[in-house]
Protein backbone atom coordinates (compact mmCIF):
# COMPACT_ATOMS: atom_id res chain seq x y z
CA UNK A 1 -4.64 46.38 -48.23
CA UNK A 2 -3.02 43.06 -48.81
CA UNK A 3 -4.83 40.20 -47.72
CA UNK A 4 -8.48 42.26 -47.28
CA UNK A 5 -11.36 41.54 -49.49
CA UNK A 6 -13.36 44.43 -50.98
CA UNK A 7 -17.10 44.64 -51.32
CA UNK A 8 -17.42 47.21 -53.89
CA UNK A 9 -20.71 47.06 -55.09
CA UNK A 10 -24.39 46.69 -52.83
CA UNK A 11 -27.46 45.17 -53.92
CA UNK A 12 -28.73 48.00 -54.75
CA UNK A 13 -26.51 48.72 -57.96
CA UNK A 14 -26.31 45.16 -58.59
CA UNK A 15 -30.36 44.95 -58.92
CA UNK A 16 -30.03 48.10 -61.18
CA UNK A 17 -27.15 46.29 -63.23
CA UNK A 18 -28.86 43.28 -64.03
CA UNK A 19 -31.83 44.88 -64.94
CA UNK A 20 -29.79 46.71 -67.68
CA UNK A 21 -29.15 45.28 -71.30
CA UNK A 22 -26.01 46.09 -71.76
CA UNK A 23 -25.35 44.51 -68.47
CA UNK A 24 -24.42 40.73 -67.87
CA UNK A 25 -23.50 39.82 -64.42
CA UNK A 26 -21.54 36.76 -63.57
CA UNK A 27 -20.22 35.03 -60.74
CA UNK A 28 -16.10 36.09 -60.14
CA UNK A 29 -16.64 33.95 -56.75
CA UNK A 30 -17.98 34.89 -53.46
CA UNK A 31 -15.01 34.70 -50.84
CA UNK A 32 -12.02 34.14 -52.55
CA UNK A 33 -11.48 37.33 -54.35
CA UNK A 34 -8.25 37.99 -52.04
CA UNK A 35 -5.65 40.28 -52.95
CA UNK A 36 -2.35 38.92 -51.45
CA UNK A 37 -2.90 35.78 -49.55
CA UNK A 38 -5.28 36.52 -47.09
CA UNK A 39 -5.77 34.70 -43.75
CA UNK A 40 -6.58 31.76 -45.12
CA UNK A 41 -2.85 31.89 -47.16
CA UNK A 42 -4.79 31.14 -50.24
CA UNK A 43 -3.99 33.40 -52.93
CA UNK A 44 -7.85 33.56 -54.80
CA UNK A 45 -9.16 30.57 -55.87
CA UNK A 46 -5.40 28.73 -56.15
CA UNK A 47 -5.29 25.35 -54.28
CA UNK A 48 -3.41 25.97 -50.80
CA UNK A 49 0.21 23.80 -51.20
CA UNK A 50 -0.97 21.14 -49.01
CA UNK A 51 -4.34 20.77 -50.32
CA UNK A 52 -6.17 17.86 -51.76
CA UNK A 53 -8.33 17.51 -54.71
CA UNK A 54 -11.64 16.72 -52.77
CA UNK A 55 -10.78 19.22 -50.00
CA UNK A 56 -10.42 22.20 -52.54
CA UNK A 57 -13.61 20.90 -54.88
CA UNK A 58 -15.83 20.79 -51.56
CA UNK A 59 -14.47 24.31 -50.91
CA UNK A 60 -14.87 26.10 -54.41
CA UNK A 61 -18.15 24.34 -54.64
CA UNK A 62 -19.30 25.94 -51.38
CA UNK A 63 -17.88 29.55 -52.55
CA UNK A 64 -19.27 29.13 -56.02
CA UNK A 65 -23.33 27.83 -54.43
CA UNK A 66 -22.61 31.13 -52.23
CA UNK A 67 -22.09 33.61 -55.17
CA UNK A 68 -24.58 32.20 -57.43
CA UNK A 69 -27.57 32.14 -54.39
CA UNK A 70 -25.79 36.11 -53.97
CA UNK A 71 -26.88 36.94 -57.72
CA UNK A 72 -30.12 34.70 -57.38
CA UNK A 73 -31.33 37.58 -55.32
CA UNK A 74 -31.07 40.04 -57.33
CA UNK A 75 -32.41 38.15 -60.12
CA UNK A 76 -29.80 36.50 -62.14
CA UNK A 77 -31.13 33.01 -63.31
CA UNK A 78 -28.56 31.28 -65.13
CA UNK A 79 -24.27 30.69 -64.68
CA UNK A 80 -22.53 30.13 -67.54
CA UNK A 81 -19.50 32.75 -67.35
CA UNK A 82 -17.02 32.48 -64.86
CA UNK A 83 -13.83 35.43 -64.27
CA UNK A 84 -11.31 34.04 -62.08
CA UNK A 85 -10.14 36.65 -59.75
CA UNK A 86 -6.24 38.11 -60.95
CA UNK A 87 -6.80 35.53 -63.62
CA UNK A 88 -5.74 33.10 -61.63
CA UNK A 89 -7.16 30.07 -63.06
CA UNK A 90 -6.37 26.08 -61.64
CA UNK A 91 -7.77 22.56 -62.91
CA UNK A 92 -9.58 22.02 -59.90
CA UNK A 93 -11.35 25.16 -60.49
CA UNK A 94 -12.03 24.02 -64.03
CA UNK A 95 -13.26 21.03 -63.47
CA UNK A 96 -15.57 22.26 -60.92
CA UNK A 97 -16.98 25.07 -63.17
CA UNK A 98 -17.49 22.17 -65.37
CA UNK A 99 -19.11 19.83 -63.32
CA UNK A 100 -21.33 22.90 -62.50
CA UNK A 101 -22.25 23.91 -66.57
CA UNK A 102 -20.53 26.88 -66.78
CA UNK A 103 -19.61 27.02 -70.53
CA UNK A 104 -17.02 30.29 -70.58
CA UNK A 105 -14.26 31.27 -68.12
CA UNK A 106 -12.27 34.09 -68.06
CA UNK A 107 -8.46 34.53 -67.16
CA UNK A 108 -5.99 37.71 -67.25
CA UNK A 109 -2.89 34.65 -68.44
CA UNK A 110 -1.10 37.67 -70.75
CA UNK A 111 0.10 35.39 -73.46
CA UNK A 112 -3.27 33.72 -73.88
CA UNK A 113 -4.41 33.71 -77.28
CA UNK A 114 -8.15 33.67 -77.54
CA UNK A 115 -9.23 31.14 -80.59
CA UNK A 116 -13.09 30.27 -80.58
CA UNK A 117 -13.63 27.61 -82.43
CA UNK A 118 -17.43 27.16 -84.14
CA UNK A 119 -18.57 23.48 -82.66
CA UNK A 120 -15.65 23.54 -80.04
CA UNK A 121 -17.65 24.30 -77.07
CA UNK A 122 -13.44 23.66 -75.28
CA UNK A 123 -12.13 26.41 -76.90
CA UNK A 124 -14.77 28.94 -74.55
CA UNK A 125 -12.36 27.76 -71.68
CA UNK A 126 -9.51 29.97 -69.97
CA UNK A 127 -9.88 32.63 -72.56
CA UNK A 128 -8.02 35.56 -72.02
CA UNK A 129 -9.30 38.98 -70.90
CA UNK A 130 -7.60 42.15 -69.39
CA UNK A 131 -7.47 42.75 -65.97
CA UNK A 132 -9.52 46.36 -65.65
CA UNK A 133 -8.79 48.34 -61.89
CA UNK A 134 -8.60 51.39 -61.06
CA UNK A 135 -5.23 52.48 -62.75
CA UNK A 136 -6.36 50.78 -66.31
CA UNK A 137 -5.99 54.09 -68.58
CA UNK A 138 -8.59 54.23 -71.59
CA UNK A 139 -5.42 53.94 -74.17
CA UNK A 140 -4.67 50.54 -72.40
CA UNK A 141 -8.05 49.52 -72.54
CA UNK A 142 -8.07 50.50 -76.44
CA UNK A 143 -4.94 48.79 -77.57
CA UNK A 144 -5.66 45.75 -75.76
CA UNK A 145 -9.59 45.69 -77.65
CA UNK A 146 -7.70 46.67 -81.11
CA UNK A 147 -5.92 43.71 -80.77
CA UNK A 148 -7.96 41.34 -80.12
């Protein structure tokens, strides 16, 4: 429902995920996965339209030290990948994930074009990816990998 978060995944599968090695689990935040604009009226990890710099990094830095001590337990030991939720993606955010040493983050922005660059650790920033749920069809999910 709009404006309801979704656990959809327990610790259990999580501990047997990690453990896997085809498996890589990252944080995609802990609170502010929000479909619609939830109670708080913040739509994911977006800055509410009154908010300040400092109030939003103090926030996101509280959600993101939540996910990553939710991983820690089942034994994930490093965060360098980041998804934004919906792909929504904001320079606060960024600059956070930053501050924080993640080196890759993830958005669904549909006219992103990914371009690594060898020795441009930048160019692992706001790189695109598809947005997979449950009505993603396997010949979506192929032409989208066939052209990238």
């Amino acid at each position: 429902k709009d404006g309801e978060q979704s656990d959809k995944m327990n610790v259990s599968e999580l501990t047997e995920m990690e453990a896997s090695p085809y498996v890589t689990l990252a944080p995609h935040t802990y609170a502010l996965h929000i479909i619609g604009y939830g109670e708080s009226g913040r739509p994911n990890v977006l800055p509410l339209p009154d908010e300040d710099k400092e109030t939003y990094t103090e926030m996101f830095n509280s959600d993101c030290e939540a996910a990553e001590a939710a991983l820690a337990e089942v034994g994930v030991e490093s965060f360098e990948v980041f998804s934004y939720p919906g792909g929504k993606a904001h320079r606060f955010a960024e600059a956070v994930l930053k501050e924080r040493g993640y080196r890759v983050t993830l958005t669904t922005d549909p006219v992103r074009v990914n371009r690594v660059t060898k020795g441009e650790p930048s160019s692992l920033y706001l790189l695109g990816r598809l947005n997979v749920n449950d009505a993603t069809s396997d010949k979506l999910l192929l032409n989208y990998l066939n052209k990238k």
